[in-house]
PDB file of N, CA and C in Angstrom:
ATOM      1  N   UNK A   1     157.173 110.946 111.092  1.00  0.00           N
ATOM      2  CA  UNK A   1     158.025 111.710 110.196  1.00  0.00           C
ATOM      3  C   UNK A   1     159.389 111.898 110.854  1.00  0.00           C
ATOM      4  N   UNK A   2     160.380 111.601 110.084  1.00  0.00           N
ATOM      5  CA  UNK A   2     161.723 112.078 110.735  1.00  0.00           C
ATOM      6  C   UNK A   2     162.198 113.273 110.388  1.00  0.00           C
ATOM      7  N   UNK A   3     163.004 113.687 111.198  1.00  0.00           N
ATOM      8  CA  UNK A   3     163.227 114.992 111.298  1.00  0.00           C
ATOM      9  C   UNK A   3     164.883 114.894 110.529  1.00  0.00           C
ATOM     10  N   UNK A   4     165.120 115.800 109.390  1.00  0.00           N
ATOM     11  CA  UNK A   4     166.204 115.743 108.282  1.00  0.00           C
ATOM     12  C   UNK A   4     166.668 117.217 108.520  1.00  0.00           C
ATOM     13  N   UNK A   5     166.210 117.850 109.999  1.00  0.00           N
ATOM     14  CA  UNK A   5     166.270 119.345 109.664  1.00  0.00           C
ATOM     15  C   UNK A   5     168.108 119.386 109.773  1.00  0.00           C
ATOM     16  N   UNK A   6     168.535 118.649 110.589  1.00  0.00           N
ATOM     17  CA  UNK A   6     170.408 119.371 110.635  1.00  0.00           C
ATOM     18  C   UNK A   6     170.900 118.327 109.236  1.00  0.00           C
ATOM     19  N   UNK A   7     170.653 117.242 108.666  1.00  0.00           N
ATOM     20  CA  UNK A   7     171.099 117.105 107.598  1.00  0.00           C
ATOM     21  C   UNK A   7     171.108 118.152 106.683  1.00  0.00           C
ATOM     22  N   UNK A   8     170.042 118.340 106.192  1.00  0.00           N
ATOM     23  CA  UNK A   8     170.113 119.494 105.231  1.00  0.00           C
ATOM     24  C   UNK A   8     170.072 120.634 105.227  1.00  0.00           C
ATOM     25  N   UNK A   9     170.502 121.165 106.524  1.00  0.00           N
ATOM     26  CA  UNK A   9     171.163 122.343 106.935  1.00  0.00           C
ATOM     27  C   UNK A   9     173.043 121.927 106.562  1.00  0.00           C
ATOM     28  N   UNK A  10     173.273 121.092 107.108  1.00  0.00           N
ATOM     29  CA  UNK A  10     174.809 120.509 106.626  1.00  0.00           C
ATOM     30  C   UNK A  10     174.912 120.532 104.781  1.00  0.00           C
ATOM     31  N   UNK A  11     173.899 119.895 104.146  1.00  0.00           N
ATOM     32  CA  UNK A  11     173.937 119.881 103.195  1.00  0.00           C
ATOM     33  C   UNK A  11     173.874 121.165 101.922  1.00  0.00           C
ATOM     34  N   UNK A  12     172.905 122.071 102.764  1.00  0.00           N
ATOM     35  CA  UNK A  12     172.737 124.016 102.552  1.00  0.00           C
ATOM     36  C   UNK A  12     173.651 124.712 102.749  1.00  0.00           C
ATOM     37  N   UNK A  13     174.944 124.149 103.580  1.00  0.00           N
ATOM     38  CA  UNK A  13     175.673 124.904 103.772  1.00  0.00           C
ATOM     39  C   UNK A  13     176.684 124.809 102.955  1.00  0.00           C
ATOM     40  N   UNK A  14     176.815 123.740 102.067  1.00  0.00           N
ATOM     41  CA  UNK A  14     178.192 123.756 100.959  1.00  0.00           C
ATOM     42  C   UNK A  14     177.351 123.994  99.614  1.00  0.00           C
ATOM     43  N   UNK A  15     176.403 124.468  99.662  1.00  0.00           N
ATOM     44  CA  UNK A  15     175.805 125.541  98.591  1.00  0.00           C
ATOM     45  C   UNK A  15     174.852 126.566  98.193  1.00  0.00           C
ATOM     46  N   UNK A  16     175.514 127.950  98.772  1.00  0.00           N
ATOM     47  CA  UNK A  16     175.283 129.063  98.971  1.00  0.00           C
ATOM     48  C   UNK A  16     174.005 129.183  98.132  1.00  0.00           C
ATOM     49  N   UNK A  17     174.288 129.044  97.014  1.00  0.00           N
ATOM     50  CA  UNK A  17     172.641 129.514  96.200  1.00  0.00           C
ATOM     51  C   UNK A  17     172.080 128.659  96.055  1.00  0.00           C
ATOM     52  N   UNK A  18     172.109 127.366  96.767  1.00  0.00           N
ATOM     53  CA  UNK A  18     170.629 126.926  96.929  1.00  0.00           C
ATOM     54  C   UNK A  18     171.063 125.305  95.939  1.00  0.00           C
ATOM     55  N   UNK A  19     169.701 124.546  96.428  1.00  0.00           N
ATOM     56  CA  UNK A  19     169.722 123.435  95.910  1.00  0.00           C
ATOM     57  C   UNK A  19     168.386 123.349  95.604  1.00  0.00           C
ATOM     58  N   UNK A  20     167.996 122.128  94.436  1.00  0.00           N
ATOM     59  CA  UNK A  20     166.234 121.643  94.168  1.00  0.00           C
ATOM     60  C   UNK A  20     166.348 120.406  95.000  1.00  0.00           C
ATOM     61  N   UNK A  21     164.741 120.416  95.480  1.00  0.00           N
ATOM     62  CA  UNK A  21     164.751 119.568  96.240  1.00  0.00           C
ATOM     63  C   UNK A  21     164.739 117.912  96.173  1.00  0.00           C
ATOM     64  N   UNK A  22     165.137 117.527  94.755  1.00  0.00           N
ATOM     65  CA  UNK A  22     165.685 116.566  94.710  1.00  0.00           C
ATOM     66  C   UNK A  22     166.877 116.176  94.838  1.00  0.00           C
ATOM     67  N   UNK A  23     167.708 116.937  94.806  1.00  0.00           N
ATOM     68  CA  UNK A  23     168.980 116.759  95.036  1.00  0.00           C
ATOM     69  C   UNK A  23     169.322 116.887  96.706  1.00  0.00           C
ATOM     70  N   UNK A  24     168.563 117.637  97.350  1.00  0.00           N
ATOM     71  CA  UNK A  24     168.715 117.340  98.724  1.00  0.00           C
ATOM     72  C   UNK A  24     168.416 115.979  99.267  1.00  0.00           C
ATOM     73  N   UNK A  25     167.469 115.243  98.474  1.00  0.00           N
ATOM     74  CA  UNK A  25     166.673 114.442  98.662  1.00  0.00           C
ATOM     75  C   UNK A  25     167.728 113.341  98.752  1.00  0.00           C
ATOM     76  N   UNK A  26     168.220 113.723  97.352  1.00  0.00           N
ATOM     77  CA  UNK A  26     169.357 112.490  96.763  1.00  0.00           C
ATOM     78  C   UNK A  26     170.310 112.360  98.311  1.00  0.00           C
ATOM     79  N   UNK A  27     170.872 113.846  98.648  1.00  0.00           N
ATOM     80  CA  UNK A  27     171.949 114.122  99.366  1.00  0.00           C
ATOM     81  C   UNK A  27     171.505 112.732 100.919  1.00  0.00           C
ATOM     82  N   UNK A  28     170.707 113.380 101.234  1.00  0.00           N
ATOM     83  CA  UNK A  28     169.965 112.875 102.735  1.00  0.00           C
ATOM     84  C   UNK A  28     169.751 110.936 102.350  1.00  0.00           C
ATOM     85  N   UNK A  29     169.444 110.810 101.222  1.00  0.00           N
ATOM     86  CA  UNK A  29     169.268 109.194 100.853  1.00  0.00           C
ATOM     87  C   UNK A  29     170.480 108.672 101.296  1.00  0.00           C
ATOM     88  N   UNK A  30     171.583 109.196 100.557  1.00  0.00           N
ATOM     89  CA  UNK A  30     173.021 108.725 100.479  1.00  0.00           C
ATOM     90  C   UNK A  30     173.747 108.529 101.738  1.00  0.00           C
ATOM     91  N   UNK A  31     173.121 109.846 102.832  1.00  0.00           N
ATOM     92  CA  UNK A  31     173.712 109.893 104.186  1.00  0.00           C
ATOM     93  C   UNK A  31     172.994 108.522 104.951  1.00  0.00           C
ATOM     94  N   UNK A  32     172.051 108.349 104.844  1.00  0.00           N
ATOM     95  CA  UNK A  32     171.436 107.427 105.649  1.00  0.00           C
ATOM     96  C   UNK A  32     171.025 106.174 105.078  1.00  0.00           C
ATOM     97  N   UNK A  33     171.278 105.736 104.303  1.00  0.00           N
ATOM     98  CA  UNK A  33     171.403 104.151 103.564  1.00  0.00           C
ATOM     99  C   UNK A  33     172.583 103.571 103.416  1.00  0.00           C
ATOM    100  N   UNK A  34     172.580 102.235 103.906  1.00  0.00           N
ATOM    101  CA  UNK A  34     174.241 101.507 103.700  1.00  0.00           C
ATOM    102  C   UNK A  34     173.908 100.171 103.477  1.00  0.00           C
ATOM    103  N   UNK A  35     174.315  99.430 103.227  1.00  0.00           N
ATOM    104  CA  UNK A  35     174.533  98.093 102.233  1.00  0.00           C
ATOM    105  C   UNK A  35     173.265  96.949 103.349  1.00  0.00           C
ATOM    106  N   UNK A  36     173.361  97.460 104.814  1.00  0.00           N
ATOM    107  CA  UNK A  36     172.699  96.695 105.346  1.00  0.00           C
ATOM    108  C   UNK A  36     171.342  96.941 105.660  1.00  0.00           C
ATOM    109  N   UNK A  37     171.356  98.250 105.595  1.00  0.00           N
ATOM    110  CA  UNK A  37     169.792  99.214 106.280  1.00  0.00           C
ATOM    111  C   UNK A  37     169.572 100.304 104.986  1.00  0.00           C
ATOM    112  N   UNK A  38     168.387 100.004 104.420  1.00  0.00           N
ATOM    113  CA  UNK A  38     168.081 101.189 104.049  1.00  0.00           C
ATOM    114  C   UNK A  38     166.746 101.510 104.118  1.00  0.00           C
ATOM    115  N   UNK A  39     166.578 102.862 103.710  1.00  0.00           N
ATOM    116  CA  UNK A  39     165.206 103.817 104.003  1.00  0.00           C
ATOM    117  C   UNK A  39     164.258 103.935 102.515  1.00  0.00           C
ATOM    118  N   UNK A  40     163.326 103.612 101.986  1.00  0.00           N
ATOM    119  CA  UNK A  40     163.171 104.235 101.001  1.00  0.00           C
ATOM    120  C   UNK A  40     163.003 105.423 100.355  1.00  0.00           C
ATOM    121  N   UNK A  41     163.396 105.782  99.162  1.00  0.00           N
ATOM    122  CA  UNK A  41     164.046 107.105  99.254  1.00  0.00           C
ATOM    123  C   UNK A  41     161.989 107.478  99.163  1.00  0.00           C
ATOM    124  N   UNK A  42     161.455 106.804  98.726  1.00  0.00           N
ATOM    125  CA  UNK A  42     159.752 107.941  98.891  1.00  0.00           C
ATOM    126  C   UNK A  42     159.620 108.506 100.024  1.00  0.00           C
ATOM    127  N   UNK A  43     160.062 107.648 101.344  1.00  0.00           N
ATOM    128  CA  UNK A  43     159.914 108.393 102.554  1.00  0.00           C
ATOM    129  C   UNK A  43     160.455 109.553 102.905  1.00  0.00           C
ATOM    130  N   UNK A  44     161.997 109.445 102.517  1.00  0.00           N
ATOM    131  CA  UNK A  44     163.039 110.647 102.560  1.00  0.00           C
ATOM    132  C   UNK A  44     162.223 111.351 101.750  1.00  0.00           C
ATOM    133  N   UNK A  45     161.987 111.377 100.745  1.00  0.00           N
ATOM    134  CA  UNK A  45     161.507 112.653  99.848  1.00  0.00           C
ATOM    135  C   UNK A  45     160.591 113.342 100.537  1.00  0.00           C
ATOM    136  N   UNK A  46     159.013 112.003 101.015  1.00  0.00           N
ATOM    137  CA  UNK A  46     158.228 112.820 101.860  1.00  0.00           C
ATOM    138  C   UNK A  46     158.510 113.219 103.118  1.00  0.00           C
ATOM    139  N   UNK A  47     159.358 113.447 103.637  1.00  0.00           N
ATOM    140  CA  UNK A  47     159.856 113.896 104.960  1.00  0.00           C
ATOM    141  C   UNK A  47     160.769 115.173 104.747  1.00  0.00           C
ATOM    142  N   UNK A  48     161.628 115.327 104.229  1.00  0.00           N
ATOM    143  CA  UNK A  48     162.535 116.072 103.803  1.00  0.00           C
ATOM    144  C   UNK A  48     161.801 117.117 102.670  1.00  0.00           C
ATOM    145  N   UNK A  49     160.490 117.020 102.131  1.00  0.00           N
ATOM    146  CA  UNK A  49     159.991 117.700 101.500  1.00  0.00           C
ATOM    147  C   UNK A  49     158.796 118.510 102.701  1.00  0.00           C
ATOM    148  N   UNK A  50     158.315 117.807 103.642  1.00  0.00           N
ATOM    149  CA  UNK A  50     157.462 118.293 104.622  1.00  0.00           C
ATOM    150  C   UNK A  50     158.151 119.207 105.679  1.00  0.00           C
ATOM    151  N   UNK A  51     159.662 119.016 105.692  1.00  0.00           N
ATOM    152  CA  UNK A  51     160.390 119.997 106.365  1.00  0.00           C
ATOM    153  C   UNK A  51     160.476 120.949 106.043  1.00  0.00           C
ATOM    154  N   UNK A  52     161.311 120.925 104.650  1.00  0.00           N
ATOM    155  CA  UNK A  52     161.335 122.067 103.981  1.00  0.00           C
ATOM    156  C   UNK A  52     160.196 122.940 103.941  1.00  0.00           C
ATOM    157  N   UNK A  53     158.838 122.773 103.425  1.00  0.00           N
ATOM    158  CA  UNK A  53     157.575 123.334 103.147  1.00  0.00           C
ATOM    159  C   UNK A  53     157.234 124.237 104.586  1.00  0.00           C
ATOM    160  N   UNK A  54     157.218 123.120 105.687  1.00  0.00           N
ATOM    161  CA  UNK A  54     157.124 123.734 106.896  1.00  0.00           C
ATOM    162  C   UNK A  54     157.852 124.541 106.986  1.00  0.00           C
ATOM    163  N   UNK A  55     158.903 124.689 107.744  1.00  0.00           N
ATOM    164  CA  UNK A  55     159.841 125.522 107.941  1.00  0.00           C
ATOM    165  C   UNK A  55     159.995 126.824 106.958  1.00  0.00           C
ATOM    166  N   UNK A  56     159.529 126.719 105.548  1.00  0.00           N
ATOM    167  CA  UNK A  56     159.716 128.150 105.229  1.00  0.00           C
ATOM    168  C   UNK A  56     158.788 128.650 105.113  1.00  0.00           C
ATOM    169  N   UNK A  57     157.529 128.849 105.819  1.00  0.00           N
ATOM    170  CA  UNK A  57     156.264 129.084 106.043  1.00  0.00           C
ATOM    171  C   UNK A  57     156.794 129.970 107.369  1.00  0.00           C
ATOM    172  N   UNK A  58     157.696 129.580 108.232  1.00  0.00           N
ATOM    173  CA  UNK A  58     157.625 130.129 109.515  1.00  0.00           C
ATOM    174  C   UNK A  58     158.931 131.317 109.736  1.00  0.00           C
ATOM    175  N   UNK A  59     158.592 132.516 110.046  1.00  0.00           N
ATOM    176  CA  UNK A  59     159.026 133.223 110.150  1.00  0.00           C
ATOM    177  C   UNK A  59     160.869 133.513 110.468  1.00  0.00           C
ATOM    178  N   UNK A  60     161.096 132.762 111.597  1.00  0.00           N
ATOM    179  CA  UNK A  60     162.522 132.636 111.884  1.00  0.00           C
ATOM    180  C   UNK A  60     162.917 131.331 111.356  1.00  0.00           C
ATOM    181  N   UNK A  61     162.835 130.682 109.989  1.00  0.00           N
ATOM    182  CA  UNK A  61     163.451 129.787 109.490  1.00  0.00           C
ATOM    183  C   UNK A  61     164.946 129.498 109.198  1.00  0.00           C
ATOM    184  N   UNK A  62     165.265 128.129 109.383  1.00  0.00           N
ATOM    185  CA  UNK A  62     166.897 128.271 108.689  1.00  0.00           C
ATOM    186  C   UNK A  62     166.887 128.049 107.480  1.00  0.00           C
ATOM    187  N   UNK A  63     165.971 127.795 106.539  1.00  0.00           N
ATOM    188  CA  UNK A  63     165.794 127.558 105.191  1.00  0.00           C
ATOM    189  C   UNK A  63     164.588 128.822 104.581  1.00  0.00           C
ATOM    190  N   UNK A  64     165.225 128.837 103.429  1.00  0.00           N
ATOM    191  CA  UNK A  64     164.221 129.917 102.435  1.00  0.00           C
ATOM    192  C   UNK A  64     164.546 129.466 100.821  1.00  0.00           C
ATOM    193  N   UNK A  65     163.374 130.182 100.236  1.00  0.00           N
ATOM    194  CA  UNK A  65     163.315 129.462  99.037  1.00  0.00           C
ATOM    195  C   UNK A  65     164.400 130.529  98.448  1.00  0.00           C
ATOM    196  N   UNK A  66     164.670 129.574  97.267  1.00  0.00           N
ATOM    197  CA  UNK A  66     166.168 130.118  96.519  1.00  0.00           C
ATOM    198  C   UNK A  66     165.920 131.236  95.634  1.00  0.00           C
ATOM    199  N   UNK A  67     164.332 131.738  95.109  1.00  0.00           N
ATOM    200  CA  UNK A  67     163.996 132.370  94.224  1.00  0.00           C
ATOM    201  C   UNK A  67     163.344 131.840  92.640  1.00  0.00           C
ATOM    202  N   UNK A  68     164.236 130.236  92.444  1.00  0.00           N
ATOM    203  CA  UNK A  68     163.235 129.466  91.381  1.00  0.00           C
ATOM    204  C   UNK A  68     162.256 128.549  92.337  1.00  0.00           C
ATOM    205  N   UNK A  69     161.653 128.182  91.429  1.00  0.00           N
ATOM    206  CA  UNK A  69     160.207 126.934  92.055  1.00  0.00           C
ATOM    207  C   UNK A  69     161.282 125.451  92.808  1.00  0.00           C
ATOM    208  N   UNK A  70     161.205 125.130  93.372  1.00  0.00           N
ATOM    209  CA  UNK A  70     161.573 123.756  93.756  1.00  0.00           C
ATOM    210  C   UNK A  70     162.985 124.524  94.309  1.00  0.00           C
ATOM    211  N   UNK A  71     164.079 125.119  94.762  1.00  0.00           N
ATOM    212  CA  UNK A  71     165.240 125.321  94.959  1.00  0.00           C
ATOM    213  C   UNK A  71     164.649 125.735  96.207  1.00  0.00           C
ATOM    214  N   UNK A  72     165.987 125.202  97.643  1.00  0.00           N
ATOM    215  CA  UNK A  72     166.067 126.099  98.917  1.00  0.00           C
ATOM    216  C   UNK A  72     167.901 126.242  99.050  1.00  0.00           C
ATOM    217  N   UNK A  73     167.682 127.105  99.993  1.00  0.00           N
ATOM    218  CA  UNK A  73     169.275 127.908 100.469  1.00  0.00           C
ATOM    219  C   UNK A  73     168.834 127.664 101.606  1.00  0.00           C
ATOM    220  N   UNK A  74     170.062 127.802 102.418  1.00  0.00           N
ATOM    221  CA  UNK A  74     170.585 128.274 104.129  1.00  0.00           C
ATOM    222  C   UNK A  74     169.629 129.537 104.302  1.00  0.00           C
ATOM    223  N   UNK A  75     169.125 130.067 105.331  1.00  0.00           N
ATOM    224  CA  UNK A  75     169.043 131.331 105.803  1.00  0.00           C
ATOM    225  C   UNK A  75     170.008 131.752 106.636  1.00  0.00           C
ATOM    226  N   UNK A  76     171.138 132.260 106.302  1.00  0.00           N
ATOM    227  CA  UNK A  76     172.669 132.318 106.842  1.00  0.00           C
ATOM    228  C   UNK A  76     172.981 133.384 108.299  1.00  0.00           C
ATOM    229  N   UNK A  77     171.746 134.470 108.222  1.00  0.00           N
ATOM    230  CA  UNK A  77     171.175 134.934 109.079  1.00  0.00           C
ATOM    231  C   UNK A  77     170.683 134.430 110.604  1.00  0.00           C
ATOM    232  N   UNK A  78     170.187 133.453 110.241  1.00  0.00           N
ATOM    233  CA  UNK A  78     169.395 132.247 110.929  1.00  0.00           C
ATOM    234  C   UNK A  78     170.420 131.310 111.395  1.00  0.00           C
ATOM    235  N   UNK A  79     171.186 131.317 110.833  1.00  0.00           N
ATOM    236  CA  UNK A  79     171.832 130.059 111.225  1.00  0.00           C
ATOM    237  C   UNK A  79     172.808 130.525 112.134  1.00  0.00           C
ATOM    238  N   UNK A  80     173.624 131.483 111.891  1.00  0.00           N
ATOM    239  CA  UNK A  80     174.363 132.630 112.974  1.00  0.00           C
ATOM    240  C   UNK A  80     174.124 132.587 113.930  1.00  0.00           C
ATOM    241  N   UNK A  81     172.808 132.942 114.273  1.00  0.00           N
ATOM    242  CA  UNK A  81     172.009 133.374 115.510  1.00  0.00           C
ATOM    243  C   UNK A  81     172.041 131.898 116.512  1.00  0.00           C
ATOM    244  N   UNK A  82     171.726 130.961 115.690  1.00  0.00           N
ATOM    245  CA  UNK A  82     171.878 129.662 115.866  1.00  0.00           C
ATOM    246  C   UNK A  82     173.245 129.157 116.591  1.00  0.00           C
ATOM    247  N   UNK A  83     174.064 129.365 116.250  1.00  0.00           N
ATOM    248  CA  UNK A  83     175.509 128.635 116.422  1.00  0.00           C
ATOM    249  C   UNK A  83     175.679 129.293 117.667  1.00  0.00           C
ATOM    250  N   UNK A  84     175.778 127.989 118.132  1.00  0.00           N
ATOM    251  CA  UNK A  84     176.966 128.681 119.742  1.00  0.00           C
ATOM    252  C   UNK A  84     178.653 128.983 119.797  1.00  0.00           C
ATOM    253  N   UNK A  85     178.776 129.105 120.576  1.00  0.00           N
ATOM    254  CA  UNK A  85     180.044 130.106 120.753  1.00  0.00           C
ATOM    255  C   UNK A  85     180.752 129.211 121.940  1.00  0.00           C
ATOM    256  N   UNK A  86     181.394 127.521 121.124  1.00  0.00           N
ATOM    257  CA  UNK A  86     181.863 126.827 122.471  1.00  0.00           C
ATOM    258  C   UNK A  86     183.412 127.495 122.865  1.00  0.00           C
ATOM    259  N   UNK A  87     183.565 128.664 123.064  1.00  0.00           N
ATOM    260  CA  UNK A  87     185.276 129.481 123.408  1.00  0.00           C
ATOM    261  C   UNK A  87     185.329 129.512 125.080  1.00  0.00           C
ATOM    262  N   UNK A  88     185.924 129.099 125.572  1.00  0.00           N
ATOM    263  CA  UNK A  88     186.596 128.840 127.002  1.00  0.00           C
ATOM    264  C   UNK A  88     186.187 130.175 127.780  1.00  0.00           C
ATOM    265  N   UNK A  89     184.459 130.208 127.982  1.00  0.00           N
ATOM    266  CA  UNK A  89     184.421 131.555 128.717  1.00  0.00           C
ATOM    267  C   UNK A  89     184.600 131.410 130.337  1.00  0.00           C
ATOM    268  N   UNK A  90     184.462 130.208 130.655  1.00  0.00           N
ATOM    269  CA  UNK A  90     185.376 130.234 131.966  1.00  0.00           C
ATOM    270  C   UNK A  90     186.098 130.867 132.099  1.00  0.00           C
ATOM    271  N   UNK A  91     187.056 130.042 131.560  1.00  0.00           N
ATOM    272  CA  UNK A  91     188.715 130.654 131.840  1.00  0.00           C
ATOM    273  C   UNK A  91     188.683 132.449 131.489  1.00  0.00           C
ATOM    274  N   UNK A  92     187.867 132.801 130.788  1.00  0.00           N
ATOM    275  CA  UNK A  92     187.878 134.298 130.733  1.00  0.00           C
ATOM    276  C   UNK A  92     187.337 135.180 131.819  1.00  0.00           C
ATOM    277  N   UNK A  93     186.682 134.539 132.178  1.00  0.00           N
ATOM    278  CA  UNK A  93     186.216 135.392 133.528  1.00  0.00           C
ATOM    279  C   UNK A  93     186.643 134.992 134.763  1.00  0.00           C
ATOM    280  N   UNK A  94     187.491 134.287 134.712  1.00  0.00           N
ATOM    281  CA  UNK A  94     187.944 133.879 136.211  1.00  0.00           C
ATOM    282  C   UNK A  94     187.336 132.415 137.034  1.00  0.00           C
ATOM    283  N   UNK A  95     187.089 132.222 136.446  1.00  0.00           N
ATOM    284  CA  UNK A  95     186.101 131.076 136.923  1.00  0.00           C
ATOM    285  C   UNK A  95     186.613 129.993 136.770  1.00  0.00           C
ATOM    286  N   UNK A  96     186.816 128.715 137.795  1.00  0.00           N
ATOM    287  CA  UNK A  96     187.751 127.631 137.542  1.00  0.00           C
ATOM    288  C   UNK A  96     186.631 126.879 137.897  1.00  0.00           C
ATOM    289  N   UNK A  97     187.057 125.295 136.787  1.00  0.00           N
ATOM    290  CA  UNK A  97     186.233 124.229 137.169  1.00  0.00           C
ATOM    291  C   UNK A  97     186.487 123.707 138.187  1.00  0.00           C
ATOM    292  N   UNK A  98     185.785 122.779 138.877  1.00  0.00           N
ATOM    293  CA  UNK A  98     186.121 121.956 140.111  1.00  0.00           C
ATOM    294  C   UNK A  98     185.754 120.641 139.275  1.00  0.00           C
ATOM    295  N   UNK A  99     186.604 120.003 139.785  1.00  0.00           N
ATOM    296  CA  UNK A  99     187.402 118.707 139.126  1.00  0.00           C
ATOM    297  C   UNK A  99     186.919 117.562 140.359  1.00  0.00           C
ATOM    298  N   UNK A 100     186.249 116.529 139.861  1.00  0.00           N
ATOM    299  CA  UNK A 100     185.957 115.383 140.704  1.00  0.00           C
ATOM    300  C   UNK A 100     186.917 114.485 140.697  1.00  0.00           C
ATOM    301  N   UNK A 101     187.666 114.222 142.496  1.00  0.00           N
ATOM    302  CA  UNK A 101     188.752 113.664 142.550  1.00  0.00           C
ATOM    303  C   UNK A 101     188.036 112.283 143.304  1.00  0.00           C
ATOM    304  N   UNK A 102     188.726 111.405 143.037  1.00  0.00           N
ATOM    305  CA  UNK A 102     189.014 109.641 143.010  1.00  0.00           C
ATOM    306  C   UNK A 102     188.583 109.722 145.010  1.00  0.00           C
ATOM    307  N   UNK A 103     187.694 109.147 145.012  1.00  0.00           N
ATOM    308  CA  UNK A 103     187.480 108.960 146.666  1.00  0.00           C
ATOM    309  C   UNK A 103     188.078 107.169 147.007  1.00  0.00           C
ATOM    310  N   UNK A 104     189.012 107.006 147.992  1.00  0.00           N
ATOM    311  CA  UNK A 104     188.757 105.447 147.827  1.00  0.00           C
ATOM    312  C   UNK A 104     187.707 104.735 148.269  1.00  0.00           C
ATOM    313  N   UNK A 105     186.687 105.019 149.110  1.00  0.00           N
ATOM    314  CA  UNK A 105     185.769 104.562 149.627  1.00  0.00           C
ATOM    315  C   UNK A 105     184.972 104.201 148.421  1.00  0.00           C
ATOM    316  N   UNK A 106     185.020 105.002 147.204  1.00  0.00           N
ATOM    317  CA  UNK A 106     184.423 104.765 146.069  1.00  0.00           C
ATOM    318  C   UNK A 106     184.757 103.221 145.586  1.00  0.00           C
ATOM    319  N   UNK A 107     183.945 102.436 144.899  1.00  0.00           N
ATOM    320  CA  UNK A 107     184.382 101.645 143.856  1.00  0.00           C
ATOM    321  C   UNK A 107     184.732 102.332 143.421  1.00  0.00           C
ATOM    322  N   UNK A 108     185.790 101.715 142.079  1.00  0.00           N
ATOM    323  CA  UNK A 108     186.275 102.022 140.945  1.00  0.00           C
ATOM    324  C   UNK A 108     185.990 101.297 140.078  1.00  0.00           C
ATOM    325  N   UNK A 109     184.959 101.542 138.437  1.00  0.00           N
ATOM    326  CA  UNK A 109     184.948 100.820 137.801  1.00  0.00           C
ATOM    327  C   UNK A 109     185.735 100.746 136.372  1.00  0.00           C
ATOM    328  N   UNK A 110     187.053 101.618 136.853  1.00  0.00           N
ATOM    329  CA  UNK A 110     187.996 101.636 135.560  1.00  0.00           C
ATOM    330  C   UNK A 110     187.858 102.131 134.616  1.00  0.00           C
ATOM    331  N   UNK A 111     186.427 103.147 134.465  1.00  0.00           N
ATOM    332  CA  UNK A 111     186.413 104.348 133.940  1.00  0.00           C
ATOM    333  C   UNK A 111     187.451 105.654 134.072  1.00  0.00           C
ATOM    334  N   UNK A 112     187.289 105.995 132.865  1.00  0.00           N
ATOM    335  CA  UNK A 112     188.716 107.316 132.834  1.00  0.00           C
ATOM    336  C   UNK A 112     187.956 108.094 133.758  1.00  0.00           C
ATOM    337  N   UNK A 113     186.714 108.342 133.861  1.00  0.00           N
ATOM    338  CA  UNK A 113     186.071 110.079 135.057  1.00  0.00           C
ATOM    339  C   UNK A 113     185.973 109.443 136.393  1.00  0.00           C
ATOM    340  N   UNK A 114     186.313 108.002 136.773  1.00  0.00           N
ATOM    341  CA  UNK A 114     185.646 107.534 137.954  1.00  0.00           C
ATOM    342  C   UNK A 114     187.019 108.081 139.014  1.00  0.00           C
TER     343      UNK A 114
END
């Protein structure tokens, strides 16, 4: 089974009250099929439908049902808690990186970090 959980968290998030789960289905087909590779969408459905089911069974979910039969939403709550906070807390506390400088004894293989 593949795991569709940050697709359609991306996809939950540009609609607040929720989507049916065919249309997520549709959404996740579209992201991952292209002219040369594709998935059949029965699989996506059954995968992306086994997520969903799972996941809102379990207590700290990022998905919950929308209130009709077949519809899910974001748990926006959940997802908060979720998100990191990439803000320069180094530099806020005083703390400086140490920077790896060019040894010549090193090869160099003309990489930008070497």
């Amino acid at each position: 089974m593949t795991d569709y959980s940050q697709d359609i968290i991306d996809i939950l998030l540009h609609a607040p009250d929720g989507l049916p789960v065919r249309k997520i289905v549709r959404h996740v087909y579209n992201k991952h099929n292209t002219l040369f590779s594709t998935i059949p969408i029965e699989d996506i459905r059954r995968d992306v439908s086994a997520t969903l089911s799972q996941s809102t069974r379990k207590r700290n979910s990022c998905f919950e049902r929308a209130g009709r039969r077949g519809y899910y939403k974001i748990n926006i709550k959940r997802v908060e808690e979720l998100c990191l906070n990439f803000s320069d807390d180094a530099a806020d506390s005083g703390q400086t990186a140490t920077k790896h400088t060019h040894n010549d004894d090193e090869p160099s293989l003309g990489l930008p970090f070497c």
